[in-house]
N, C-alpha and C. Protein backbone atom coordinates (compact mmCIF):
# COMPACT_ATOMS: atom_id res chain seq x y z
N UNK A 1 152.12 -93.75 139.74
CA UNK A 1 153.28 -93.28 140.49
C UNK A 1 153.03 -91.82 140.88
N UNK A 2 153.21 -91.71 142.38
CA UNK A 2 152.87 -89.79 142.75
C UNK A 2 153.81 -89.18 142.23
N UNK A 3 153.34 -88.15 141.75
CA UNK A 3 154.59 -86.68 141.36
C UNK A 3 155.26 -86.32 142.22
N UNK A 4 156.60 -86.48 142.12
CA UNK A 4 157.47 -86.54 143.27
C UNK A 4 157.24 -84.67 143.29
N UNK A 5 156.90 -84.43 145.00
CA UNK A 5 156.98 -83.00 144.91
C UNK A 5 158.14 -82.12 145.60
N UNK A 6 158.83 -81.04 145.31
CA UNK A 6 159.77 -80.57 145.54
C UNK A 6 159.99 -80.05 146.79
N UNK A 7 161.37 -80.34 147.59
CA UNK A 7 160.66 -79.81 148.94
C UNK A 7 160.62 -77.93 149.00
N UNK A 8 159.79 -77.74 149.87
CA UNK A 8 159.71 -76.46 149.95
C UNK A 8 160.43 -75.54 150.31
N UNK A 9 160.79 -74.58 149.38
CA UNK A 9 161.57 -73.74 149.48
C UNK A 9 161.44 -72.45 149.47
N UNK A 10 161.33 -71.27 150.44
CA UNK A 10 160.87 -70.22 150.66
C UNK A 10 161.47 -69.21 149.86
N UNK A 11 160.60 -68.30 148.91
CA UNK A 11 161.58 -67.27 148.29
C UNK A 11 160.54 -65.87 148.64
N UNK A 12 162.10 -65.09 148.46
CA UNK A 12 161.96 -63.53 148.46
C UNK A 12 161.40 -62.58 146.91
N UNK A 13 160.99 -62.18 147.51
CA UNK A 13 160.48 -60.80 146.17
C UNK A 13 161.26 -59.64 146.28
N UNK A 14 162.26 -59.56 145.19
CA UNK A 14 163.01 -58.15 145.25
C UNK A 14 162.44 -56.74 145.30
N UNK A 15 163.03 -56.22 145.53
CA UNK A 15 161.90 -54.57 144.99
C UNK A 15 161.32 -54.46 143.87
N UNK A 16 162.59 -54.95 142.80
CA UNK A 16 162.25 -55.00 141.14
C UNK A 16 160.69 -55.94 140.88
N UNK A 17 160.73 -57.24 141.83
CA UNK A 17 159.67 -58.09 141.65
C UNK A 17 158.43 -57.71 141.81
N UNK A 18 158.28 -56.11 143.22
CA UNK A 18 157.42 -55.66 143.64
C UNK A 18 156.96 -54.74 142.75
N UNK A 19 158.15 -53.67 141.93
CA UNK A 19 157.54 -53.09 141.09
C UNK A 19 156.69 -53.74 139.76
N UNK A 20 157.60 -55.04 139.25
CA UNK A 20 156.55 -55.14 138.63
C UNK A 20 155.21 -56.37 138.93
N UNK A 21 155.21 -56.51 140.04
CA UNK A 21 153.72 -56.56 140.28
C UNK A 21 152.98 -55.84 140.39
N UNK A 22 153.30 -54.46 140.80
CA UNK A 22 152.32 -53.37 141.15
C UNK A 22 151.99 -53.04 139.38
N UNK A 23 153.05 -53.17 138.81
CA UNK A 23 152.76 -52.77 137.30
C UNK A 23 151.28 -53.58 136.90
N UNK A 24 151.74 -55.22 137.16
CA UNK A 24 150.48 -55.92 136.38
C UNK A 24 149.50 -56.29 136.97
N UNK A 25 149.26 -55.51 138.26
CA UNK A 25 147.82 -55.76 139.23
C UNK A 25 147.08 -54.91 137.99
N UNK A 26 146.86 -53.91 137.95
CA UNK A 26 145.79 -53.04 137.32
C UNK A 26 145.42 -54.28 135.76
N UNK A 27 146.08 -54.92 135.30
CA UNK A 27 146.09 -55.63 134.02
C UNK A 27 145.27 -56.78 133.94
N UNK A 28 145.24 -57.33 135.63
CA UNK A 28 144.40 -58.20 136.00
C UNK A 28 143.23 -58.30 137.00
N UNK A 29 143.16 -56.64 136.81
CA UNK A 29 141.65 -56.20 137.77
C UNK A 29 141.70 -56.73 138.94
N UNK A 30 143.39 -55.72 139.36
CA UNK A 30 143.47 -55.89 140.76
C UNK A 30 143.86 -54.51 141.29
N UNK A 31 143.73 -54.11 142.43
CA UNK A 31 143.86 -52.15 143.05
C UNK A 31 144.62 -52.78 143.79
N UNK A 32 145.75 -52.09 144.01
CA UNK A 32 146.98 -52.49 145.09
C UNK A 32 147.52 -51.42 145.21
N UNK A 33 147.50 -51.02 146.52
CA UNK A 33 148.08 -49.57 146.66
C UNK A 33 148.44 -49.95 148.41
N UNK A 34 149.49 -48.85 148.58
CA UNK A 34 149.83 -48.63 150.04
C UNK A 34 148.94 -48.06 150.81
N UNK A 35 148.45 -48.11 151.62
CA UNK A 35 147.27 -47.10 152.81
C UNK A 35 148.18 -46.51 153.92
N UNK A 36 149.23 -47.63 154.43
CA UNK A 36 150.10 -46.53 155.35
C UNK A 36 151.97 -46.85 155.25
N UNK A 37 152.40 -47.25 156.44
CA UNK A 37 153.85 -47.18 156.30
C UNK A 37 153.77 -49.18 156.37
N UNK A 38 152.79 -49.53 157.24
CA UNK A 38 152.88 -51.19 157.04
C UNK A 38 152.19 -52.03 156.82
N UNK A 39 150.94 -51.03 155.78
CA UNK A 39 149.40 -52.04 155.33
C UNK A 39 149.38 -51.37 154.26
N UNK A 40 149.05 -52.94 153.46
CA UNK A 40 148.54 -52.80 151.27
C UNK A 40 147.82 -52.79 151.25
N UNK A 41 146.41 -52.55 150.85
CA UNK A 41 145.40 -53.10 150.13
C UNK A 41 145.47 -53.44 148.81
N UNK A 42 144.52 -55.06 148.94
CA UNK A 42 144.40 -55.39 147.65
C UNK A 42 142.84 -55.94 147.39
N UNK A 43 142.46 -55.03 146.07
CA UNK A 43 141.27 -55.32 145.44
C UNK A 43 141.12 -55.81 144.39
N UNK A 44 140.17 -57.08 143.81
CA UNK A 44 139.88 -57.54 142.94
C UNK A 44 138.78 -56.72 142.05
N UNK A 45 138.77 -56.23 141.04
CA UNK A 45 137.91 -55.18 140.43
C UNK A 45 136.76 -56.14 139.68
N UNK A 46 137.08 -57.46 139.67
CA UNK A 46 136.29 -58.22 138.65
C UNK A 46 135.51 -59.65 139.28
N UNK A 47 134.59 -59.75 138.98
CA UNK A 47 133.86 -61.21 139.49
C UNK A 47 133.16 -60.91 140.83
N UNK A 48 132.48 -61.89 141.21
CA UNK A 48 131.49 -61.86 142.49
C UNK A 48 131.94 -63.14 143.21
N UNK A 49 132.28 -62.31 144.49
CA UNK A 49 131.98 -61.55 145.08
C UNK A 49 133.42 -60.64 145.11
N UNK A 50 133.65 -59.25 144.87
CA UNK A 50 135.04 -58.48 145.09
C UNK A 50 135.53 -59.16 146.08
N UNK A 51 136.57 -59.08 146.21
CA UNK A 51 137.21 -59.33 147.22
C UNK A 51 138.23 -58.13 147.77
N UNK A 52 138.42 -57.85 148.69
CA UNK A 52 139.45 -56.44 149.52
C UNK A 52 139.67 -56.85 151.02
N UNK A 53 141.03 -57.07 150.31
CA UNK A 53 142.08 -57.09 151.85
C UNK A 53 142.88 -56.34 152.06
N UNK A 54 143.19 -55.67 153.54
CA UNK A 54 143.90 -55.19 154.34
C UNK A 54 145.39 -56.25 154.37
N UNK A 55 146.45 -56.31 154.12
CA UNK A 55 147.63 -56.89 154.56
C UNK A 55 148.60 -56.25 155.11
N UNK A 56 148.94 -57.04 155.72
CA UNK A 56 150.24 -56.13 156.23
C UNK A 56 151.43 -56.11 155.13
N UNK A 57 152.49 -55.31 154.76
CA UNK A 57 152.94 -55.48 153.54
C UNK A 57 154.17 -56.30 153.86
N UNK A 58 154.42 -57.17 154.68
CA UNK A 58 155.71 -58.32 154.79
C UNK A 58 154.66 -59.44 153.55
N UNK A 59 153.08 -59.58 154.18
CA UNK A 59 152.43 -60.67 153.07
C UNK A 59 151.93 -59.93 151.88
N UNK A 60 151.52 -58.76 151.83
CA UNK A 60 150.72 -57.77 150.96
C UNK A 60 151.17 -58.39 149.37
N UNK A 61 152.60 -58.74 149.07
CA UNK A 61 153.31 -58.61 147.74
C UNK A 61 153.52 -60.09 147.28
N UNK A 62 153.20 -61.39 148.25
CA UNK A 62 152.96 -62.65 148.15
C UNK A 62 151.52 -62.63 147.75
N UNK A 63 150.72 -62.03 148.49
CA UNK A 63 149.42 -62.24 147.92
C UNK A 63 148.86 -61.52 146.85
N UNK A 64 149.60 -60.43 146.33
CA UNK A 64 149.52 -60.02 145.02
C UNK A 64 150.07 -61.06 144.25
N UNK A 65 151.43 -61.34 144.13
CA UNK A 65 151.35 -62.64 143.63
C UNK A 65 150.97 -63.71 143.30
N UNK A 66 150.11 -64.39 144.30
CA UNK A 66 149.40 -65.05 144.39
C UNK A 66 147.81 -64.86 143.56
N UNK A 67 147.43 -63.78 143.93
CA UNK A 67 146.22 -63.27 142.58
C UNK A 67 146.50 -63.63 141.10
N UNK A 68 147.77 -62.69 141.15
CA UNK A 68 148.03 -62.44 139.40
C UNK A 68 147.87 -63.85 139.10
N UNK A 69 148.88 -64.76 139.67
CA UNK A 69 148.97 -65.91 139.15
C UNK A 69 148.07 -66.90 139.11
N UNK A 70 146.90 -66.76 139.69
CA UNK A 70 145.36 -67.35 139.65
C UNK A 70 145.00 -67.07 138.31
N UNK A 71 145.12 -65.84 138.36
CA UNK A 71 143.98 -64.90 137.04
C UNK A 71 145.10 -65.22 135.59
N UNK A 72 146.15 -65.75 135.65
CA UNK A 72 147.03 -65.90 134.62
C UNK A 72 147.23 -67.54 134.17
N UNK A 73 146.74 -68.14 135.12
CA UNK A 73 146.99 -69.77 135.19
C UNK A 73 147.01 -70.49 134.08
N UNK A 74 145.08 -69.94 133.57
CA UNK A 74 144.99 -70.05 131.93
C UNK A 74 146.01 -70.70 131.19
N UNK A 75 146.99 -69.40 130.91
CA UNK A 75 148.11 -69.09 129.40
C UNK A 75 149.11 -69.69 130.23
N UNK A 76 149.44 -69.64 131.37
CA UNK A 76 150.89 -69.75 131.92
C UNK A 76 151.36 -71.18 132.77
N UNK A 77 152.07 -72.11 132.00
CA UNK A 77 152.48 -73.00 132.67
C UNK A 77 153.89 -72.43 134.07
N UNK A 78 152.85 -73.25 134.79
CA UNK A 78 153.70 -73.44 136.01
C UNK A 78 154.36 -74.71 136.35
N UNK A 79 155.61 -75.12 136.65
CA UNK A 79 156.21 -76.49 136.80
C UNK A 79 156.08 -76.43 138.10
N UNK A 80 156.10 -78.04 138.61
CA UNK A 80 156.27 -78.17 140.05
C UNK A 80 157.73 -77.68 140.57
N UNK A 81 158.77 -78.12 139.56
CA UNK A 81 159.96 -77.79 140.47
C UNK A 81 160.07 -76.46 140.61
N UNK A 82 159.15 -75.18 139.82
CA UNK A 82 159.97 -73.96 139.41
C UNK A 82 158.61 -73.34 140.62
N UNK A 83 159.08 -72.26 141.37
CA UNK A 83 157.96 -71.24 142.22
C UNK A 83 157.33 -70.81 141.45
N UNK A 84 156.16 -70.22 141.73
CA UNK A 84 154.98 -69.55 141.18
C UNK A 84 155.96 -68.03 140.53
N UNK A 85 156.53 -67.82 141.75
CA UNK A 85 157.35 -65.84 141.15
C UNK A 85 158.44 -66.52 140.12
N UNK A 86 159.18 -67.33 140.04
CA UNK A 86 159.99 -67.70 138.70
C UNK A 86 158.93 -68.00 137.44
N UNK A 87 157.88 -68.86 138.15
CA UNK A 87 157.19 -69.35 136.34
C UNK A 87 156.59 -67.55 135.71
N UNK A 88 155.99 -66.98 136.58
CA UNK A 88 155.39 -65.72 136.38
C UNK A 88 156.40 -64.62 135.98
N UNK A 89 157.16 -64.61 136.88
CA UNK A 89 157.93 -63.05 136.95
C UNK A 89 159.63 -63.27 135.51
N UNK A 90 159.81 -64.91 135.65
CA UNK A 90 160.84 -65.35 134.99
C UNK A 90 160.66 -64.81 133.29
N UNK A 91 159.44 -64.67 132.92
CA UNK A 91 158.51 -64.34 131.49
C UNK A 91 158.97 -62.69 131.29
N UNK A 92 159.21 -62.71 130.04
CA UNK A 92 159.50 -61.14 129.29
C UNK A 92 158.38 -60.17 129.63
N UNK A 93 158.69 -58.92 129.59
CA UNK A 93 157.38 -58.13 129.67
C UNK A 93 156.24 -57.92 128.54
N UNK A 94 156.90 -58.57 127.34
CA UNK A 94 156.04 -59.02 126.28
C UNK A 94 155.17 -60.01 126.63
N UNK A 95 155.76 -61.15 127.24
CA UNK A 95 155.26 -62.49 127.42
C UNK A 95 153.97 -61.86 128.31
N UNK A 96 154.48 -61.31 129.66
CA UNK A 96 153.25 -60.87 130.22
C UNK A 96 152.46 -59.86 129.77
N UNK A 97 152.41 -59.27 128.88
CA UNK A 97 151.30 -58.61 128.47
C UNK A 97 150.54 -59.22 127.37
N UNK A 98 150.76 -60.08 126.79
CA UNK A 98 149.99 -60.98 126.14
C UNK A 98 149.12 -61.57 127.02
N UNK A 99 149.69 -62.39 127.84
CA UNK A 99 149.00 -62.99 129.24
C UNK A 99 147.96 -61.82 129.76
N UNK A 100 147.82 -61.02 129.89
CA UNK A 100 146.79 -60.19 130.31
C UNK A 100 145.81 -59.56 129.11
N UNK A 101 146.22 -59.73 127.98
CA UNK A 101 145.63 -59.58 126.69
C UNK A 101 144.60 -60.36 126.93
N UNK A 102 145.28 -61.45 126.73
CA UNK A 102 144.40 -62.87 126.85
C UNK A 102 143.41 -62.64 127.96
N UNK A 103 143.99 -63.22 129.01
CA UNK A 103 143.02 -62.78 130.22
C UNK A 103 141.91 -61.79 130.15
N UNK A 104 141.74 -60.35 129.52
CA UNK A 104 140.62 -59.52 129.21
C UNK A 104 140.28 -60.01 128.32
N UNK A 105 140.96 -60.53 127.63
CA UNK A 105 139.78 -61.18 125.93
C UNK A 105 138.65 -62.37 126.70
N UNK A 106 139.29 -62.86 127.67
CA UNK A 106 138.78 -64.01 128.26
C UNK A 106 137.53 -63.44 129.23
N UNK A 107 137.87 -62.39 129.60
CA UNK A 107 137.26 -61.81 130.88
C UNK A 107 135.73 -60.99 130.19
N UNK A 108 135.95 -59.86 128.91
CA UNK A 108 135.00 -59.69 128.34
C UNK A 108 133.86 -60.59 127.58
N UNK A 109 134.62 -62.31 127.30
CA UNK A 109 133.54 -63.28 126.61
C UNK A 109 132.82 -63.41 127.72
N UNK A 110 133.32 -64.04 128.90
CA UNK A 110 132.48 -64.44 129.81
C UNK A 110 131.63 -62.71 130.46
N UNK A 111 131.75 -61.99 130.68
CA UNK A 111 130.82 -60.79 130.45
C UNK A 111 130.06 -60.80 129.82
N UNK A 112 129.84 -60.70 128.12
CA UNK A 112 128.89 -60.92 127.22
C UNK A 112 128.32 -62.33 127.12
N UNK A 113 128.60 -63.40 127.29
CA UNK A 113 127.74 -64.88 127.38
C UNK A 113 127.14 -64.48 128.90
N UNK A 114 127.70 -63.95 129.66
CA UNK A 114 126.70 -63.89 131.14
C UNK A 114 125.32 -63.22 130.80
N UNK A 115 125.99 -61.73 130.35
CA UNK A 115 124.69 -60.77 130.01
C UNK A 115 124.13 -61.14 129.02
N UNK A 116 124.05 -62.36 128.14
CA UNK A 116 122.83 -62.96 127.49
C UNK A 116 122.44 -64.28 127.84
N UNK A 117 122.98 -64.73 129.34
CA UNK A 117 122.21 -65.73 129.39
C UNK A 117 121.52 -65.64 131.11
């Protein structure tokens, strides 16, 4: 039987949501900073090949989103009915800093098994 999927429903990122993404980019070896009045950049600090995009900042704070929640997938259940910014952003600021705990604990094994094999 297919997973019935939810229909799509477009959501907003508050300011509060933006601040704290900008908080937990650096946590997940990501550079996100403003360059002018209507372009973000966002850099991945970790893995091959970097990645660095120019956005305009209407998408700049979806696709930060969209990172964190790659690099967090690991530890963090996501439901179909619930958005990616509720399963992520809905979590305590405890909850997410464990989640990025993890994530560098995760990030330095695969570093050291690379550089010895």
């Amino acid at each position: 039987m297919p997973t019935a999927c939810p229909k799509k429903q477009f959501f907003t990122l508050t300011p509060d949501d933006e601040v704290r993404l900008r908080t937990l980019a650096p946590l997940f070896d990501i550079d996100f900073f403003q360059m002018d009045e209507q372009t973000c950049v966002l850099r991945t600090s970790s893995g091959e090949p970097v990645l660095a995009v120019e956005l305009p900042e209407a998408l700049a704070y979806r696709r930060l989103l969209a990172e964190i929640c790659s690099k967090a997938a690991k530890w963090l259940h996501f439901h179909l009915e619930m958005s990616c910014r509720d399963s992520l952003l809905g979590r305590s600021d405890a909850s997410l800093s464990r989640v990025a705990e993890l994530y560098a604990r995760d990030r330095e094994t695969s570093r050291t098994h690379g550089a010895k094999g």
